[in-house]
C-alpha atoms as a PDB file:
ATOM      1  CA  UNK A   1      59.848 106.105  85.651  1.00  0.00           C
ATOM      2  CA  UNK A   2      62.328 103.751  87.133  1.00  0.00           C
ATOM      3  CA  UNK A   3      63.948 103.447  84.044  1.00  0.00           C
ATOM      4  CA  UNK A   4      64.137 106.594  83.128  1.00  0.00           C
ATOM      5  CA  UNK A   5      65.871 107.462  86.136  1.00  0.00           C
ATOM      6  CA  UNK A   6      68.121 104.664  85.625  1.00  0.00           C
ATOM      7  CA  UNK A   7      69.201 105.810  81.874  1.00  0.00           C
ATOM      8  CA  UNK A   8      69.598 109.326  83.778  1.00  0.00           C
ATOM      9  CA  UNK A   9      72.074 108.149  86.200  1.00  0.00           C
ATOM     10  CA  UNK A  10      74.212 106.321  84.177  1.00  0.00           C
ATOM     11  CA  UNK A  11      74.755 109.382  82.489  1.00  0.00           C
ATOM     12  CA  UNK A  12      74.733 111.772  85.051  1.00  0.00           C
ATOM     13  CA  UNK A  13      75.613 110.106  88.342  1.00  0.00           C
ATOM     14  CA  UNK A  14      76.125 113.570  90.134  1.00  0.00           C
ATOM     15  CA  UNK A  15      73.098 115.085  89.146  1.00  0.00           C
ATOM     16  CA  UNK A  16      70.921 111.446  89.620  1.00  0.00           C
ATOM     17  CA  UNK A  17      72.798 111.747  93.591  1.00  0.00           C
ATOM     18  CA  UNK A  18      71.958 115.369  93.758  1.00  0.00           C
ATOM     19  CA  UNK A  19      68.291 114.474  92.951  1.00  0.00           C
ATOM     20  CA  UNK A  20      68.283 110.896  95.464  1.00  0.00           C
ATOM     21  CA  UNK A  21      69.663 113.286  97.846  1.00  0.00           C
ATOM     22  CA  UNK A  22      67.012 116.324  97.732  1.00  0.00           C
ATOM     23  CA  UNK A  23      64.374 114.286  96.825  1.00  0.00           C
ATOM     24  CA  UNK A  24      65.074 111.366  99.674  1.00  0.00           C
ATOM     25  CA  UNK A  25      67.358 112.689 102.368  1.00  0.00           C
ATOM     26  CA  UNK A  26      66.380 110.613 105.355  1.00  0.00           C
ATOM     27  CA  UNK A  27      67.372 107.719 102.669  1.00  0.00           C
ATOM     28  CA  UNK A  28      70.556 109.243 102.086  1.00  0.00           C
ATOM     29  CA  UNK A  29      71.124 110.164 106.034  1.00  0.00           C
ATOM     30  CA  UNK A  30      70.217 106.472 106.788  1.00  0.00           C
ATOM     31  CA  UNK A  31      72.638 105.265 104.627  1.00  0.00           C
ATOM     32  CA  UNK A  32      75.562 107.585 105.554  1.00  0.00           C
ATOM     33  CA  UNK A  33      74.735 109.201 108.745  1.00  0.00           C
ATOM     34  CA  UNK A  34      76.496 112.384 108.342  1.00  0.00           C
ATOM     35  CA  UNK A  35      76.551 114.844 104.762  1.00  0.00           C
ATOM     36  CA  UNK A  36      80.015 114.758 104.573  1.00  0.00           C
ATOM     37  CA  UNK A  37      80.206 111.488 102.927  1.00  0.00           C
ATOM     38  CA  UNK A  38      77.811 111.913 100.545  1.00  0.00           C
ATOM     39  CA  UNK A  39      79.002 115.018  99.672  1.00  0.00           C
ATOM     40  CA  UNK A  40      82.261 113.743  99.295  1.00  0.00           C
ATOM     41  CA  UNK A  41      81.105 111.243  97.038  1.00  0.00           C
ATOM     42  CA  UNK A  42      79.240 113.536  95.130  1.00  0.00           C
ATOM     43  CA  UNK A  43      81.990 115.407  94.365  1.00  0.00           C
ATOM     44  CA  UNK A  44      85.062 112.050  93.535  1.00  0.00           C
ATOM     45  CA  UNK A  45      83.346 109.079  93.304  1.00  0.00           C
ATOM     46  CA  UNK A  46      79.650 109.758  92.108  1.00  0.00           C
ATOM     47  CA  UNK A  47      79.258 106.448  90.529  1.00  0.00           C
ATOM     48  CA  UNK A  48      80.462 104.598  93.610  1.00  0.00           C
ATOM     49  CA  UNK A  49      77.990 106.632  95.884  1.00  0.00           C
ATOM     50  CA  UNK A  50      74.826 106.226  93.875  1.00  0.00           C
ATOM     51  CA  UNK A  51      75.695 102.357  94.003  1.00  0.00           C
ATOM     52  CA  UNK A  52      76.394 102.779  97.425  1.00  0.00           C
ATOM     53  CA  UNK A  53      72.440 104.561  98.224  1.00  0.00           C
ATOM     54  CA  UNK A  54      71.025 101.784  95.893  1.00  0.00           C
ATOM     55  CA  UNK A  55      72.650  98.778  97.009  1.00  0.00           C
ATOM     56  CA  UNK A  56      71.991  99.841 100.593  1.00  0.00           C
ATOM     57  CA  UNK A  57      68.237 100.932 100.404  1.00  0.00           C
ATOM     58  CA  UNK A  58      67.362  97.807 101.641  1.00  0.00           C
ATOM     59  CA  UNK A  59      68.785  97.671 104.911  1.00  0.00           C
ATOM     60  CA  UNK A  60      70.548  94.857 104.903  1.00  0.00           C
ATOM     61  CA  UNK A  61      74.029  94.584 105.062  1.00  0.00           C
ATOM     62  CA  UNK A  62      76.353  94.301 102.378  1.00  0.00           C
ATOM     63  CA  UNK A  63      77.238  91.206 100.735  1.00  0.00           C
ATOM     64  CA  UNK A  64      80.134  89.831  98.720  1.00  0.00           C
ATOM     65  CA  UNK A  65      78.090  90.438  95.235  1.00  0.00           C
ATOM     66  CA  UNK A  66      76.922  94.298  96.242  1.00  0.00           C
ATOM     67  CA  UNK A  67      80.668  95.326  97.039  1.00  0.00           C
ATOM     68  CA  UNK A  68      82.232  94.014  93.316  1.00  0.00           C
ATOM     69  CA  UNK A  69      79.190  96.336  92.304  1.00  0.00           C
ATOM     70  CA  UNK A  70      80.742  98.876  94.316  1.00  0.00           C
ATOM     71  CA  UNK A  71      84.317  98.207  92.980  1.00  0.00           C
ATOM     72  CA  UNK A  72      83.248  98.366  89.799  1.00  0.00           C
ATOM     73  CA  UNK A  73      81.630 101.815  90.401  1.00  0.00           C
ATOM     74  CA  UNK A  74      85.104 103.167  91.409  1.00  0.00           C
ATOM     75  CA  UNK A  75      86.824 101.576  88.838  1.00  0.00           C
ATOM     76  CA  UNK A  76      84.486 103.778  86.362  1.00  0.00           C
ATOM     77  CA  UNK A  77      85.044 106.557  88.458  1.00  0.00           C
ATOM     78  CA  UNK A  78      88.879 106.222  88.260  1.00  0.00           C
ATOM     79  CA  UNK A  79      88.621 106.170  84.302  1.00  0.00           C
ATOM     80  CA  UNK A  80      86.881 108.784  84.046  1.00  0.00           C
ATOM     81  CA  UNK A  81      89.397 110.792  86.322  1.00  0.00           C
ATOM     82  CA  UNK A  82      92.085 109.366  84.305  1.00  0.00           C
ATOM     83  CA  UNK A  83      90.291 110.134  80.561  1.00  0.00           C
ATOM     84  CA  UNK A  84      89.882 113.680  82.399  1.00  0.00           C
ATOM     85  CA  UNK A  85      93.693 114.078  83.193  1.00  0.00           C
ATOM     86  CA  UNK A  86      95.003 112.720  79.833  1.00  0.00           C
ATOM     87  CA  UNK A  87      92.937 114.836  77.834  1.00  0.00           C
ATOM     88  CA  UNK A  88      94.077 118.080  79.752  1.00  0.00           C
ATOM     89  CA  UNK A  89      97.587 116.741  78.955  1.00  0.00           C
ATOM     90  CA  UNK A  90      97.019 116.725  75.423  1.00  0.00           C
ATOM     91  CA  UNK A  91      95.575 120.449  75.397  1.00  0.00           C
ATOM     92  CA  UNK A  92      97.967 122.932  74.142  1.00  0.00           C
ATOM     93  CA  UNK A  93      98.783 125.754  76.795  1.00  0.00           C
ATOM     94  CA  UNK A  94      97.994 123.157  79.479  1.00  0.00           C
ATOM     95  CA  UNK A  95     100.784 121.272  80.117  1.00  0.00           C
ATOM     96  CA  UNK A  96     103.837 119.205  78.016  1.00  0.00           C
ATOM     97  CA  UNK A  97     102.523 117.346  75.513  1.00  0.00           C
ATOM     98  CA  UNK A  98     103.951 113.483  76.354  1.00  0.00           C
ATOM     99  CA  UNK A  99     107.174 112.254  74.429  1.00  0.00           C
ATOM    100  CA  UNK A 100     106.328 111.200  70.842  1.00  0.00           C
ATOM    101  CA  UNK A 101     103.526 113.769  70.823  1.00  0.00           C
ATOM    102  CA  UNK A 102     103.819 116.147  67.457  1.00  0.00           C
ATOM    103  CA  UNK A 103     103.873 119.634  68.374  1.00  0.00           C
ATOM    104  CA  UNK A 104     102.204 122.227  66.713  1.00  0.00           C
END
């Protein structure tokens, strides 16, 4: 099951947060100790807050290994803002397609 869920979130970080979250909020409330932050990360940087939950369900605090986990997670989310905005740049009727760009 473990797995599964794994295979899940690396697909669907939102949803796999939604689920942590419903499924295991006193986790979730441990971790952050407000909503806002989780919802906040639900909503930017889902990757970074589902490594955030995981890396912190132990307790302990974080070391130097868990935060390049954590970077990495944002770096992923960044890309996929990024592969978000250029694509809606190439979309006719959205914007200017960039210089070079034939126009149809």
């Amino acid at each position: 099951m473990g797995c599964l869920f794994a295979i899940f979130a690396g697909i669907f970080p939102r949803m796999a947060v939604f689920i942590l979250w419903i499924a295991r909020p006193a986790l979730v409330g441990a971790v952050f100790h407000t909503w806002i932050w989780p919802l906040l990360g639900l909503i930017f940087l889902p990757f970074a807050t589902l490594m955030y939950i995981i890396l912190s369900i132990s307790g302990a605090h974080l070391s130097g290994g868990d935060w390049v986990w954590i970077a990495l997670a944002v770096v992923l989310d960044l890309l996929h803002w990024a592969s978000m905005a250029a694509r809606n740049r190439m979309m006719p009727g959205y914007s200017q397609p960039p210089p070079g760009y034939p126009r149809t």
